[in-house]
PDB file of N, CA and C in Angstrom:
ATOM      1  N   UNK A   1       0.858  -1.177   0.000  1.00  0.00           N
ATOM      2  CA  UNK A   1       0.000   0.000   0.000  1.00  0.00           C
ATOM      3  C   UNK A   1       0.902   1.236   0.000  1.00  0.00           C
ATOM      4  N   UNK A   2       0.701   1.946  -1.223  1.00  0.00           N
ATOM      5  CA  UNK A   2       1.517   3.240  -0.900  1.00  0.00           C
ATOM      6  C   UNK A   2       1.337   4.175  -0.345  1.00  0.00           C
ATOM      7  N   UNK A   3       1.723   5.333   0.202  1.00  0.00           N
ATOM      8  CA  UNK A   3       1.722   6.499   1.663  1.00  0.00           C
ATOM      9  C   UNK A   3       0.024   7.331   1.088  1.00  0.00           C
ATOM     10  N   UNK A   4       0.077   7.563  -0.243  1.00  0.00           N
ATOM     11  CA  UNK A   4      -1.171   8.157  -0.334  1.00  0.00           C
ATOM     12  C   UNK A   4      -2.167   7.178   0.339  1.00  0.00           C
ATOM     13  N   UNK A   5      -2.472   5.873  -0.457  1.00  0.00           N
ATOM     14  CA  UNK A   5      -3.573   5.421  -0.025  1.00  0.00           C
ATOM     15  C   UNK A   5      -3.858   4.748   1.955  1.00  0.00           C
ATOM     16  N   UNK A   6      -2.440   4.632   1.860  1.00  0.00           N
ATOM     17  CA  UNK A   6      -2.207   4.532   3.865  1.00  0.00           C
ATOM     18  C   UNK A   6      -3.292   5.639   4.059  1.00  0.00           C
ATOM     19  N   UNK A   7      -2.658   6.582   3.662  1.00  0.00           N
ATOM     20  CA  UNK A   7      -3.433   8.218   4.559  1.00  0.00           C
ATOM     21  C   UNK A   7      -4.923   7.908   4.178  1.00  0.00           C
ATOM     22  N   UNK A   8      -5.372   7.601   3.283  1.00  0.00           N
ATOM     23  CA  UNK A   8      -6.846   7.852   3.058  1.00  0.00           C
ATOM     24  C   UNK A   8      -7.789   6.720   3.517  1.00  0.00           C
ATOM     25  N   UNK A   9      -6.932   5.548   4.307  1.00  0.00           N
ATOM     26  CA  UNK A   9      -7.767   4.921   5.273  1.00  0.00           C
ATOM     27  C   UNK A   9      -7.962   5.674   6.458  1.00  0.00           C
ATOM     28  N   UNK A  10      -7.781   6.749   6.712  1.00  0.00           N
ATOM     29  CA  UNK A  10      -7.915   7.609   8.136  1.00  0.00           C
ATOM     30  C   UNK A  10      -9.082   7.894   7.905  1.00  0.00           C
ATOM     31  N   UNK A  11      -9.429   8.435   6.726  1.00  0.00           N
ATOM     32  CA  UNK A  11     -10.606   8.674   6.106  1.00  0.00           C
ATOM     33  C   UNK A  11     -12.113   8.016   6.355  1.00  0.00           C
ATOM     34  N   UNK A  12     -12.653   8.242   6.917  1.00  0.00           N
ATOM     35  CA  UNK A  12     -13.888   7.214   7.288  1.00  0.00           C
ATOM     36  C   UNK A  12     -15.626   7.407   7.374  1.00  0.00           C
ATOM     37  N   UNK A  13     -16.402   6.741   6.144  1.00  0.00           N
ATOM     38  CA  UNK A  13     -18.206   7.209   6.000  1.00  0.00           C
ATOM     39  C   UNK A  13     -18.626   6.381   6.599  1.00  0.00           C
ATOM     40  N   UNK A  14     -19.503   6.666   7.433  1.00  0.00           N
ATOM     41  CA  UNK A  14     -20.329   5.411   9.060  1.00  0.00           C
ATOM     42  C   UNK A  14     -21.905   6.087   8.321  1.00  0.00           C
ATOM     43  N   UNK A  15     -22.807   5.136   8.254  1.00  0.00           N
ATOM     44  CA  UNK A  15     -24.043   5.993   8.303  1.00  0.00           C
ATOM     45  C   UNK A  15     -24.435   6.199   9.442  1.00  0.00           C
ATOM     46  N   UNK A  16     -25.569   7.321   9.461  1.00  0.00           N
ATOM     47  CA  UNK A  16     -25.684   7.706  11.181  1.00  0.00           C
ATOM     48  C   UNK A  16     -24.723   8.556  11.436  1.00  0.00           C
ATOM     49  N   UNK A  17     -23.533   8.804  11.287  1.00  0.00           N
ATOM     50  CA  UNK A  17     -22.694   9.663  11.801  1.00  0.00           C
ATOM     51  C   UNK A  17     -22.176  10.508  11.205  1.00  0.00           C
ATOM     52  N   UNK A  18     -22.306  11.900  11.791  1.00  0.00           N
ATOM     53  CA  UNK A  18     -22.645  12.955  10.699  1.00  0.00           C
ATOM     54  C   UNK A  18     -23.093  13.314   9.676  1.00  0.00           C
ATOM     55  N   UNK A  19     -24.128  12.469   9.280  1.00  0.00           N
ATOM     56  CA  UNK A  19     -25.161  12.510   8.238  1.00  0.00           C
ATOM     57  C   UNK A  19     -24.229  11.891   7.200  1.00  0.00           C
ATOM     58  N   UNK A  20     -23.477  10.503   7.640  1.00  0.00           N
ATOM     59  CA  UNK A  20     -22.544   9.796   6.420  1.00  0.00           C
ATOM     60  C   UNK A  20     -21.624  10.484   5.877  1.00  0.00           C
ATOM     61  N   UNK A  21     -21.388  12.047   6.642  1.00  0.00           N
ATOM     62  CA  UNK A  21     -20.354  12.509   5.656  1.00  0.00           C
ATOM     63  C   UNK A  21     -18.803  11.896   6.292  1.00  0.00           C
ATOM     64  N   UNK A  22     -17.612  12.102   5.077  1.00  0.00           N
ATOM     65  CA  UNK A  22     -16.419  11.120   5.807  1.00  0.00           C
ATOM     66  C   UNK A  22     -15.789  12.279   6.819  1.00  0.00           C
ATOM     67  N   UNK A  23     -15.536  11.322   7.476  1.00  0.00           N
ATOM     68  CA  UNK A  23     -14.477  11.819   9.144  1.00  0.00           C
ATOM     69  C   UNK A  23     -13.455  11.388   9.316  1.00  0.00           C
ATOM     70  N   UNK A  24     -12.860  11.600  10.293  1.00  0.00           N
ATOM     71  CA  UNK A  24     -11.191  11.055  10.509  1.00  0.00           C
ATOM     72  C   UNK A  24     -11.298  10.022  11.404  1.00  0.00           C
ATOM     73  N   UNK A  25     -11.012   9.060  11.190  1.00  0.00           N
ATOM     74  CA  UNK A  25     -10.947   7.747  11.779  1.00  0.00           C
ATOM     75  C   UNK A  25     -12.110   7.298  12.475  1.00  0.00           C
ATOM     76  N   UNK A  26     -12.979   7.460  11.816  1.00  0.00           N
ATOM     77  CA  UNK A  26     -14.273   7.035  13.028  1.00  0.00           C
ATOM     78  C   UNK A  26     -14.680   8.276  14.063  1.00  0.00           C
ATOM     79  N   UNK A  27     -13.805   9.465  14.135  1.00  0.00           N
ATOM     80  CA  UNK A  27     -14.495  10.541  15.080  1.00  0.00           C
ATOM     81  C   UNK A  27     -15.381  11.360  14.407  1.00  0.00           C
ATOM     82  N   UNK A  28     -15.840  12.224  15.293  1.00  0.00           N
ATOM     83  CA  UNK A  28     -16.825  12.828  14.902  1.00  0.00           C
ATOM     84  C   UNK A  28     -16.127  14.292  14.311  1.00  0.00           C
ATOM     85  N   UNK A  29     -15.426  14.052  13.464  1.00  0.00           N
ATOM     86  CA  UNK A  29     -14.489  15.479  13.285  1.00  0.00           C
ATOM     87  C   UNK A  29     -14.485  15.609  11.543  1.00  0.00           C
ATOM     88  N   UNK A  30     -15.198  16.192  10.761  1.00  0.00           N
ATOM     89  CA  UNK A  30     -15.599  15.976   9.739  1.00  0.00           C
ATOM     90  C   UNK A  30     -14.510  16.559   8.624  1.00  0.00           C
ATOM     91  N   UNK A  31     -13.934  15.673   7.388  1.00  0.00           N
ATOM     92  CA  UNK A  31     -12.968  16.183   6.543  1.00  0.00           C
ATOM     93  C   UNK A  31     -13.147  17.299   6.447  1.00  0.00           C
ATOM     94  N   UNK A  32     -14.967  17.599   5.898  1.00  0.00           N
ATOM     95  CA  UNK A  32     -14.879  19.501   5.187  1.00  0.00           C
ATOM     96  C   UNK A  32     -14.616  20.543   6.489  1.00  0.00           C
ATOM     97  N   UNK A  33     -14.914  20.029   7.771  1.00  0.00           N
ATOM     98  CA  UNK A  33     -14.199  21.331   8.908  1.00  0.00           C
ATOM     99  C   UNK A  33     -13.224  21.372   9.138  1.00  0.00           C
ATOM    100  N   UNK A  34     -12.424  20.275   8.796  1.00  0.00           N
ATOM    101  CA  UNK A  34     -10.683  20.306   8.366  1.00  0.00           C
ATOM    102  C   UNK A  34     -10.529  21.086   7.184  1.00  0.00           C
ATOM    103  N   UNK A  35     -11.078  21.136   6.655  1.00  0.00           N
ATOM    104  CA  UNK A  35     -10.603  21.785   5.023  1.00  0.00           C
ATOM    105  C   UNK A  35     -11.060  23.484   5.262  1.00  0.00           C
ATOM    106  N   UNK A  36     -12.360  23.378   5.982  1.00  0.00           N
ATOM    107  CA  UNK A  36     -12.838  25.028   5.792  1.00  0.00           C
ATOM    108  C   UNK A  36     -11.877  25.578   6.898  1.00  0.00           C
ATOM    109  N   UNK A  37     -11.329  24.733   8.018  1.00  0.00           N
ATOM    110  CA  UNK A  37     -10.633  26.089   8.932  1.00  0.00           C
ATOM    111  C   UNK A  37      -9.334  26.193   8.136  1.00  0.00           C
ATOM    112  N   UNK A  38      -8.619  25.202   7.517  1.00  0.00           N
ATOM    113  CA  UNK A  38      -7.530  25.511   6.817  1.00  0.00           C
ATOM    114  C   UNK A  38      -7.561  26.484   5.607  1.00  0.00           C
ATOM    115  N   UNK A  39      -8.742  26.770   5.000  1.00  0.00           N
ATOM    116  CA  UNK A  39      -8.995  27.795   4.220  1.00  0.00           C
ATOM    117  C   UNK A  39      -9.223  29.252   4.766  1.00  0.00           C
ATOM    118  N   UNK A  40      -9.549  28.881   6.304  1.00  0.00           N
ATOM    119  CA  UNK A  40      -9.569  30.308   6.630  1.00  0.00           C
ATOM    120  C   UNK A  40      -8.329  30.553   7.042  1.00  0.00           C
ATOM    121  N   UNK A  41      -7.457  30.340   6.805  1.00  0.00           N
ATOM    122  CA  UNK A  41      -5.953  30.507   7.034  1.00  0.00           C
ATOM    123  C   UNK A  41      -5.421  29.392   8.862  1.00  0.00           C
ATOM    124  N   UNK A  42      -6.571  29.330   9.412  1.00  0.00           N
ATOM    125  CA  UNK A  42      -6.075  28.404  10.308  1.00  0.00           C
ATOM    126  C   UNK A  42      -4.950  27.266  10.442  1.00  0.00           C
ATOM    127  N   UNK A  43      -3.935  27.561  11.240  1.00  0.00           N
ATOM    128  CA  UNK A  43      -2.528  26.927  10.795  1.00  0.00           C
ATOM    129  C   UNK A  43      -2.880  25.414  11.644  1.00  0.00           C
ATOM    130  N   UNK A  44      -2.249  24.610  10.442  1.00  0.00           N
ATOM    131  CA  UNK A  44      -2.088  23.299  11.048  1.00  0.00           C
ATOM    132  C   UNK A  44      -2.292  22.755  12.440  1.00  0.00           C
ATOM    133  N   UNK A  45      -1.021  23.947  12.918  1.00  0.00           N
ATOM    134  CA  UNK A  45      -0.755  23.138  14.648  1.00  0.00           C
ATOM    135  C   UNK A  45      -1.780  24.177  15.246  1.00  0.00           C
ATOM    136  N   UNK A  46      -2.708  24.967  15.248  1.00  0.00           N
ATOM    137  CA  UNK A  46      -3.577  25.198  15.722  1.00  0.00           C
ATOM    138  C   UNK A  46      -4.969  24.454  15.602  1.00  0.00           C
ATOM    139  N   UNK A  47      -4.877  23.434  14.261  1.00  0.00           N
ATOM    140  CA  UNK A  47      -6.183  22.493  14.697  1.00  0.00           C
ATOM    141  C   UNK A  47      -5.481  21.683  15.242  1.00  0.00           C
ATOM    142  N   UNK A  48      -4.260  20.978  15.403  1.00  0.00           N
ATOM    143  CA  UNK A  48      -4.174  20.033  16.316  1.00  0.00           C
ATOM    144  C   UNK A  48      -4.125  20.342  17.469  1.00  0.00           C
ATOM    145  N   UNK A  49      -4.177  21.349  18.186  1.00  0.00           N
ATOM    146  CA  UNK A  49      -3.633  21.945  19.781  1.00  0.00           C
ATOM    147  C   UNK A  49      -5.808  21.817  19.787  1.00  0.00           C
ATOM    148  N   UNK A  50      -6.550  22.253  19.110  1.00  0.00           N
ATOM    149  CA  UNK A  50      -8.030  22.210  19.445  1.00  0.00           C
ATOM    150  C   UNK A  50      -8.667  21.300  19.366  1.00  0.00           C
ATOM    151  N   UNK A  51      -7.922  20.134  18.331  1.00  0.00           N
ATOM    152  CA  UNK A  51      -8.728  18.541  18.209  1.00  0.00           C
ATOM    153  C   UNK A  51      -7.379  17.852  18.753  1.00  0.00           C
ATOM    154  N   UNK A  52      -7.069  17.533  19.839  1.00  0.00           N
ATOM    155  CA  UNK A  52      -5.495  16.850  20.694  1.00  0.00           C
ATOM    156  C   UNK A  52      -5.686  15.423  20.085  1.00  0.00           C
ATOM    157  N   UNK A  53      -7.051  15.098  19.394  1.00  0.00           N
ATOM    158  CA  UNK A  53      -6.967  13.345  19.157  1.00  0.00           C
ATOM    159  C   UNK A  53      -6.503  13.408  17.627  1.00  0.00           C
ATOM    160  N   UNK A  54      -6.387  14.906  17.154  1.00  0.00           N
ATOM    161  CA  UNK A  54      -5.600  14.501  15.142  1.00  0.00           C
ATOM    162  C   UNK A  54      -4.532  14.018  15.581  1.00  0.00           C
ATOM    163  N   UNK A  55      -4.182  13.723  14.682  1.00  0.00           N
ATOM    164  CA  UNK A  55      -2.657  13.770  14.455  1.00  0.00           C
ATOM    165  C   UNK A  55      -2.182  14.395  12.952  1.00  0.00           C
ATOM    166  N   UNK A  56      -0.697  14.848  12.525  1.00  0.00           N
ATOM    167  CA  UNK A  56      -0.614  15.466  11.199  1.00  0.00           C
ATOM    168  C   UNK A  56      -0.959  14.582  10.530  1.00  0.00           C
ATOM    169  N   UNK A  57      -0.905  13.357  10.211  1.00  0.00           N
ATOM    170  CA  UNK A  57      -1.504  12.428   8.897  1.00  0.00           C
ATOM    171  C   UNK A  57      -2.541  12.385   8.936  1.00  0.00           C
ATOM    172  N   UNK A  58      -3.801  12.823   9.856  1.00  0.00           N
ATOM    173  CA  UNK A  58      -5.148  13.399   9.643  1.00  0.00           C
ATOM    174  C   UNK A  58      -5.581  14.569   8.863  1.00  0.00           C
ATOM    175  N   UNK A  59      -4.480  15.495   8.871  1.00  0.00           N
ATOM    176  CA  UNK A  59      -4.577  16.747   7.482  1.00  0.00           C
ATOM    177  C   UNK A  59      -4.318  16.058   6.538  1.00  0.00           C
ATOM    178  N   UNK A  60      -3.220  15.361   6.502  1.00  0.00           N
ATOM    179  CA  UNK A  60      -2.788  15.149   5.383  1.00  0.00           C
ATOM    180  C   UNK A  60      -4.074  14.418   4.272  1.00  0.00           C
ATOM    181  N   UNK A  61      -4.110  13.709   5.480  1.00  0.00           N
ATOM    182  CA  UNK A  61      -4.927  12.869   4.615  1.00  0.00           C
ATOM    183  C   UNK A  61      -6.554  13.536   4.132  1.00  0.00           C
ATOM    184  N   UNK A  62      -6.876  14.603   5.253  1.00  0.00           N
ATOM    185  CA  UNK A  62      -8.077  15.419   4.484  1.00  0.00           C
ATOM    186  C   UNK A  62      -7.648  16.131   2.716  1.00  0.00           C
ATOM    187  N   UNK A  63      -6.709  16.464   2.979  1.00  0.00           N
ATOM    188  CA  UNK A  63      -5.933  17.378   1.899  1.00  0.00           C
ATOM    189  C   UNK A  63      -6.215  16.252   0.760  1.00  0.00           C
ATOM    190  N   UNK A  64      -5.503  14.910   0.607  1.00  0.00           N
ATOM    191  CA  UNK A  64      -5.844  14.106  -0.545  1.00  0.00           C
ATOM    192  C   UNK A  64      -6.996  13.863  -0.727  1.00  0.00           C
ATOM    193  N   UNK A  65      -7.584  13.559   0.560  1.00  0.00           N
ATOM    194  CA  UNK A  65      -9.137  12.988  -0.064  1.00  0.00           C
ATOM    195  C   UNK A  65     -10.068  14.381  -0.993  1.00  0.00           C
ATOM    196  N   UNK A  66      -9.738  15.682  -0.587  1.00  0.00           N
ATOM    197  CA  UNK A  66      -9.929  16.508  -1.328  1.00  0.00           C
ATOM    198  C   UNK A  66      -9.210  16.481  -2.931  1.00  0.00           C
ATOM    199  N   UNK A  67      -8.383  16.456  -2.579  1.00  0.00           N
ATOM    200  CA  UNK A  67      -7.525  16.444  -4.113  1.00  0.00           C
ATOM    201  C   UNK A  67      -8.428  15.320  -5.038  1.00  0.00           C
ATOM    202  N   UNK A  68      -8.498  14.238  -4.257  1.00  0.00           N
ATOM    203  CA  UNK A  68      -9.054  13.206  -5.127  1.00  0.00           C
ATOM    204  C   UNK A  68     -10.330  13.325  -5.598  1.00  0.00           C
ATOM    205  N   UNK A  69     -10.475  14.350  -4.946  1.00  0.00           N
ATOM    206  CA  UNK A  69     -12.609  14.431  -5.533  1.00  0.00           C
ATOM    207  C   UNK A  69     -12.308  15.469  -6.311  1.00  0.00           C
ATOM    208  N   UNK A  70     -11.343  16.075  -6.132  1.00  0.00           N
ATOM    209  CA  UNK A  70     -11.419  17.407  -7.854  1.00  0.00           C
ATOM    210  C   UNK A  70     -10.396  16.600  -9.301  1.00  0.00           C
ATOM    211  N   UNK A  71     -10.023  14.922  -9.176  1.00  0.00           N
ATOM    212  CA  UNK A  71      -9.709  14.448 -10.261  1.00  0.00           C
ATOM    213  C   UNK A  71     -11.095  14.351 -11.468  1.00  0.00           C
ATOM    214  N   UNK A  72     -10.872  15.156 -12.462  1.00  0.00           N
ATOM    215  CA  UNK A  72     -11.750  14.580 -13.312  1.00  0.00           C
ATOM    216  C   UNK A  72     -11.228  14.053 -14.734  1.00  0.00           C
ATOM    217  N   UNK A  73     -11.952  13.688 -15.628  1.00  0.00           N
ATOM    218  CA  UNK A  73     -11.501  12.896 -16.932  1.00  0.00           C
ATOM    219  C   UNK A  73     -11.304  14.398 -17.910  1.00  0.00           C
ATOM    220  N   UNK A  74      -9.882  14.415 -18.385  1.00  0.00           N
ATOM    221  CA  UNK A  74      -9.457  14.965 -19.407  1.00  0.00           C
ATOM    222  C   UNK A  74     -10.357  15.099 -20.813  1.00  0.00           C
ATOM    223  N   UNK A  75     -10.881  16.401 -21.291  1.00  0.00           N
ATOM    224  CA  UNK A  75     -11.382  16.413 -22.254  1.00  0.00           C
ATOM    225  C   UNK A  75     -10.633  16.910 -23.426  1.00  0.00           C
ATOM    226  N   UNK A  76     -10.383  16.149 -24.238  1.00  0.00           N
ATOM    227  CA  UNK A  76      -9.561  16.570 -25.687  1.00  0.00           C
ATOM    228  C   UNK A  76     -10.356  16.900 -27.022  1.00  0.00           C
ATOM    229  N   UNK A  77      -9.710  18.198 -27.283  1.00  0.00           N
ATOM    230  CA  UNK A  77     -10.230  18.412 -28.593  1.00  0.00           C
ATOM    231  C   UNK A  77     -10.372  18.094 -29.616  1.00  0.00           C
TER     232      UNK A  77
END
């Protein structure tokens, strides 16, 4: 298994929990509120000092699972 797809088992959809959207390992800590505080410029080690149960391969791995949902199929002219 290579380091990308390691990280994106952190990644995790439960139904029932949080309305199925994916979370980080089974918590209740949802990829897109990882993604929106990091867009508001919120630095890394300030979501981990407020969620003490991330760890950095929990960004990381929000960051790909994002990346991977904006892959789409190449259109050629």
């Amino acid at each position: 298994m290579n380091k990308t797809n390691s990280l994106l088992t952190r990644i995790t959809q439960t139904p029932g929990q949080c309305g199925g959207r994916p979370c980080i390992r089974g918590m209740r800590i949802r990829v897109s509120d990882i993604l929106e505080m990091l867009a508001e410029n919120v630095s890394i080690s300030e979501i981990l000092e407020d969620f003490p149960d991330l760890e950095f391969a929990d960004i990381q791995a929000c960051l790909i699972f994002a990346a991977k949902r904006t892959e789409f199929p190449r259109l050629i002219a």
